[in-house]
C-alpha atoms as a PDB file:
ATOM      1  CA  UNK A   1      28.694  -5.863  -8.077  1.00  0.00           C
ATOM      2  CA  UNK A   2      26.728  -6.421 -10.896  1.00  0.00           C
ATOM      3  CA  UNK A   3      25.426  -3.665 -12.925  1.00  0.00           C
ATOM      4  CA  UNK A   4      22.316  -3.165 -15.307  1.00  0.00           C
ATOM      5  CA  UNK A   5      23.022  -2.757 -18.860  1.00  0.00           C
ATOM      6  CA  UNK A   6      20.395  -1.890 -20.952  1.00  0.00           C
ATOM      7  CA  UNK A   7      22.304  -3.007 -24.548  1.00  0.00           C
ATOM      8  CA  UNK A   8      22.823  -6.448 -22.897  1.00  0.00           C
ATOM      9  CA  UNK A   9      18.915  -7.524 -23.435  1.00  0.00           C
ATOM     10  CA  UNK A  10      17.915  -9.041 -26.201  1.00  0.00           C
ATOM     11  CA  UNK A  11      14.950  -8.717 -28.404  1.00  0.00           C
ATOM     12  CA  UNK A  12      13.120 -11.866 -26.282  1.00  0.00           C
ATOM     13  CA  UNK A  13      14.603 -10.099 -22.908  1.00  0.00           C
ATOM     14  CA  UNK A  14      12.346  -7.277 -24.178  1.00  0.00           C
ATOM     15  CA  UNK A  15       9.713  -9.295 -25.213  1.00  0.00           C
ATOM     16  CA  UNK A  16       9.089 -10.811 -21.891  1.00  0.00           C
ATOM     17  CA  UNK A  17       9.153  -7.432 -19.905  1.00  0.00           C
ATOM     18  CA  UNK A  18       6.653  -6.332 -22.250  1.00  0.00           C
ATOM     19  CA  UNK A  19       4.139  -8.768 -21.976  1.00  0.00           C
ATOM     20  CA  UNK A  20       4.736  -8.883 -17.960  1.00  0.00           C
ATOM     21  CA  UNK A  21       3.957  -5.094 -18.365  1.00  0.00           C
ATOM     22  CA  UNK A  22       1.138  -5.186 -20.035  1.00  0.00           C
ATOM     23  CA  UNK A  23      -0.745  -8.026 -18.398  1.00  0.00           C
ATOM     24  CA  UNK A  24       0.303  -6.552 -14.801  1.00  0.00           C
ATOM     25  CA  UNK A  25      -1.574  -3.698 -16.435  1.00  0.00           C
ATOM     26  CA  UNK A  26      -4.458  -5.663 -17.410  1.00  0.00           C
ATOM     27  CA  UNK A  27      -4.634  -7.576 -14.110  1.00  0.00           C
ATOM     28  CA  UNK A  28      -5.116  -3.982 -12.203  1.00  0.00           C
ATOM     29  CA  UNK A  29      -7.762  -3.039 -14.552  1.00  0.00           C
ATOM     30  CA  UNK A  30      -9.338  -5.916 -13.793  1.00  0.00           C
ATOM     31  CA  UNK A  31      -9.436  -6.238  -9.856  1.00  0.00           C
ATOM     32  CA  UNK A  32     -10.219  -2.555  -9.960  1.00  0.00           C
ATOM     33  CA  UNK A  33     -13.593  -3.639 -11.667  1.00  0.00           C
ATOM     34  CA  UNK A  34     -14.411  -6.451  -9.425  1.00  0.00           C
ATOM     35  CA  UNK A  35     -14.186  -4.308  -6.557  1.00  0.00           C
ATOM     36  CA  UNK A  36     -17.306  -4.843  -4.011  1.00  0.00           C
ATOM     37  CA  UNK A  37     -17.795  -8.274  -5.736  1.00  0.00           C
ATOM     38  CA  UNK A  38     -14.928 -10.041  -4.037  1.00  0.00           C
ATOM     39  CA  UNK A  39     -16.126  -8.797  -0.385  1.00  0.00           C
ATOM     40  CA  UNK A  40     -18.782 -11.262  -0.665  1.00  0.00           C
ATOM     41  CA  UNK A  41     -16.572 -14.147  -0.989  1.00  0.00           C
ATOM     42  CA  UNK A  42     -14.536 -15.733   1.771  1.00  0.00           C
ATOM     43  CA  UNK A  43     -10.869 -14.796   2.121  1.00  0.00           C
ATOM     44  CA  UNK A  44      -9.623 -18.630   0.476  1.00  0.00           C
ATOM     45  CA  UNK A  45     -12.170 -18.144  -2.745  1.00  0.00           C
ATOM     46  CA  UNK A  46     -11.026 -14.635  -3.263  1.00  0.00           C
ATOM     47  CA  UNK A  47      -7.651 -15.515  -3.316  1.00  0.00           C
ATOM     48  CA  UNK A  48      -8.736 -18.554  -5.622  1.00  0.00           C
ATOM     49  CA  UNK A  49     -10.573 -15.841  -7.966  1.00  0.00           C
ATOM     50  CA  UNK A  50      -7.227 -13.649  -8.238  1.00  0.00           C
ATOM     51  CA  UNK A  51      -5.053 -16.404  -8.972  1.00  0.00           C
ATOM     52  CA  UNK A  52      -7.390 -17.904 -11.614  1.00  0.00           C
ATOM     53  CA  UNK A  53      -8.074 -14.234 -12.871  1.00  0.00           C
ATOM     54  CA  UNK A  54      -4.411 -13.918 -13.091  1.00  0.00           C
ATOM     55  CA  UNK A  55      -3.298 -16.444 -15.222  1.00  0.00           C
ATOM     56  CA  UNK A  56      -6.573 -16.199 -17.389  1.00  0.00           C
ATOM     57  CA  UNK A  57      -5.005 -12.556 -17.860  1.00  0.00           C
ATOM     58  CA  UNK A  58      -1.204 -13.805 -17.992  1.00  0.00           C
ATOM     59  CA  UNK A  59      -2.668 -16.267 -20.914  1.00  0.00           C
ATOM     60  CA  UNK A  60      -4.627 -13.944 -22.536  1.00  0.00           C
ATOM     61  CA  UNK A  61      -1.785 -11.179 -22.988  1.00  0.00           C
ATOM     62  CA  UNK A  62       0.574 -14.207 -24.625  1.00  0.00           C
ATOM     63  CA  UNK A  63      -1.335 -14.925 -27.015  1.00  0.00           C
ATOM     64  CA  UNK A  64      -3.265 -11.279 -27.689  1.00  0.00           C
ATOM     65  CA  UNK A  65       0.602  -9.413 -26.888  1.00  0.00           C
ATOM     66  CA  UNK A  66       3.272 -11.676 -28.637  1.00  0.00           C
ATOM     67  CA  UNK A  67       2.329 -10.845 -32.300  1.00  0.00           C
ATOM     68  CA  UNK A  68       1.840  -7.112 -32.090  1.00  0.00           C
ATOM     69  CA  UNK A  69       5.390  -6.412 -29.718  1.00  0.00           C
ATOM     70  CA  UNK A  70       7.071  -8.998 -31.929  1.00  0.00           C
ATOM     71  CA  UNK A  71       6.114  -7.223 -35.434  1.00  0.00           C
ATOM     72  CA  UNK A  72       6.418  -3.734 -33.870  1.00  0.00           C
ATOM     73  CA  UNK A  73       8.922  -2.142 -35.654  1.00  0.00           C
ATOM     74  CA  UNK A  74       9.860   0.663 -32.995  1.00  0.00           C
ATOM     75  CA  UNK A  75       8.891   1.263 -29.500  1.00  0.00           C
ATOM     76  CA  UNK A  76       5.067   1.516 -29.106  1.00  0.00           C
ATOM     77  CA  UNK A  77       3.539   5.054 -28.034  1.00  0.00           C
ATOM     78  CA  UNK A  78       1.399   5.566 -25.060  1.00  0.00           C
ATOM     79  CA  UNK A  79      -1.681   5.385 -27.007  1.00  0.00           C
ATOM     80  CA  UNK A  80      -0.722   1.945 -28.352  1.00  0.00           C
ATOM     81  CA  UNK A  81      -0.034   0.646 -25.530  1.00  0.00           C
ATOM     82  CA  UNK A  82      -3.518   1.941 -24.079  1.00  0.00           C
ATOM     83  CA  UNK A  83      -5.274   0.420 -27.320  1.00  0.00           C
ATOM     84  CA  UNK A  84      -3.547  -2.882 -26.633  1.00  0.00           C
ATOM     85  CA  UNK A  85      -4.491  -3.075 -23.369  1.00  0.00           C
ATOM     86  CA  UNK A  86      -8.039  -2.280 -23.790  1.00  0.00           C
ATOM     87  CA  UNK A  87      -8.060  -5.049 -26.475  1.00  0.00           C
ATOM     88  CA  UNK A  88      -6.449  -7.788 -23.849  1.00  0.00           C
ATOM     89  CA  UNK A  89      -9.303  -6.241 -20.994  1.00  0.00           C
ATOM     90  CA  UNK A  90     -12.384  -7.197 -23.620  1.00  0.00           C
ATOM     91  CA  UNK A  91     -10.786 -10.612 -24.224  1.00  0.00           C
ATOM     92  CA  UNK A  92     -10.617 -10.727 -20.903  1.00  0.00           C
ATOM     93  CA  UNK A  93     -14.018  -9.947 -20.219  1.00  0.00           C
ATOM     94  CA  UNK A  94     -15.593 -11.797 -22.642  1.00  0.00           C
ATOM     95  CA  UNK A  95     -14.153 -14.677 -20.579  1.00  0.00           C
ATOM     96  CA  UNK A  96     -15.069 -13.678 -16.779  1.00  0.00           C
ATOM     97  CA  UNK A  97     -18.818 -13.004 -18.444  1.00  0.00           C
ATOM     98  CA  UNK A  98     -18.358 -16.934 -18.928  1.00  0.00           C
ATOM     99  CA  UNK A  99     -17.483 -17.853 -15.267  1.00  0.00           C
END
């Protein structure tokens, strides 16, 4: 049986769960705001549209992410996390405005 250690991850272990955190964070922020839009789509393009919105967001929390949880010198707060977040989401936007 394996078990979970927490001292066993390493700082890019801890890297990569952060930035999946955050962009799963950003993703729901986003669908939440497209809501009525994708009803007028069929089934195939709005599972097209989450995908592409997905790894728009997935790319856009690498690169916005990486340097501010590498450089962070302790755990970030709640309110950092919710600033960091907001930043990705108007990234984000300023793409979808584009599409």
């Amino acid at each position: 049986v394996d078990t979970f250690d927490p001292q066993a991850l390493d700082p890019a272990a801890i890297l990569l769960c952060m930035r999946a955190f955050v962009s799963e964070l950003v993703f729901q922020a986003v669908m939440a705001e497209e809501g009525a839009a994708k009803n007028s789509v069929t089934p195939l393009q709005a599972v097209q549209r989450e995908n592409d919105i997905r790894a728009l967001v997935r790319d856009t929390t690498d690169r916005e992410a990486t340097p501010i949880l590498q450089n962070a010198i302790s755990p970030l707060s709640p309110q950092q996390v919710e600033g960091l977040v907001g930043a990705i989401l108007t990234e984000v936007g300023k793409e979808l405005a584009s599409w």
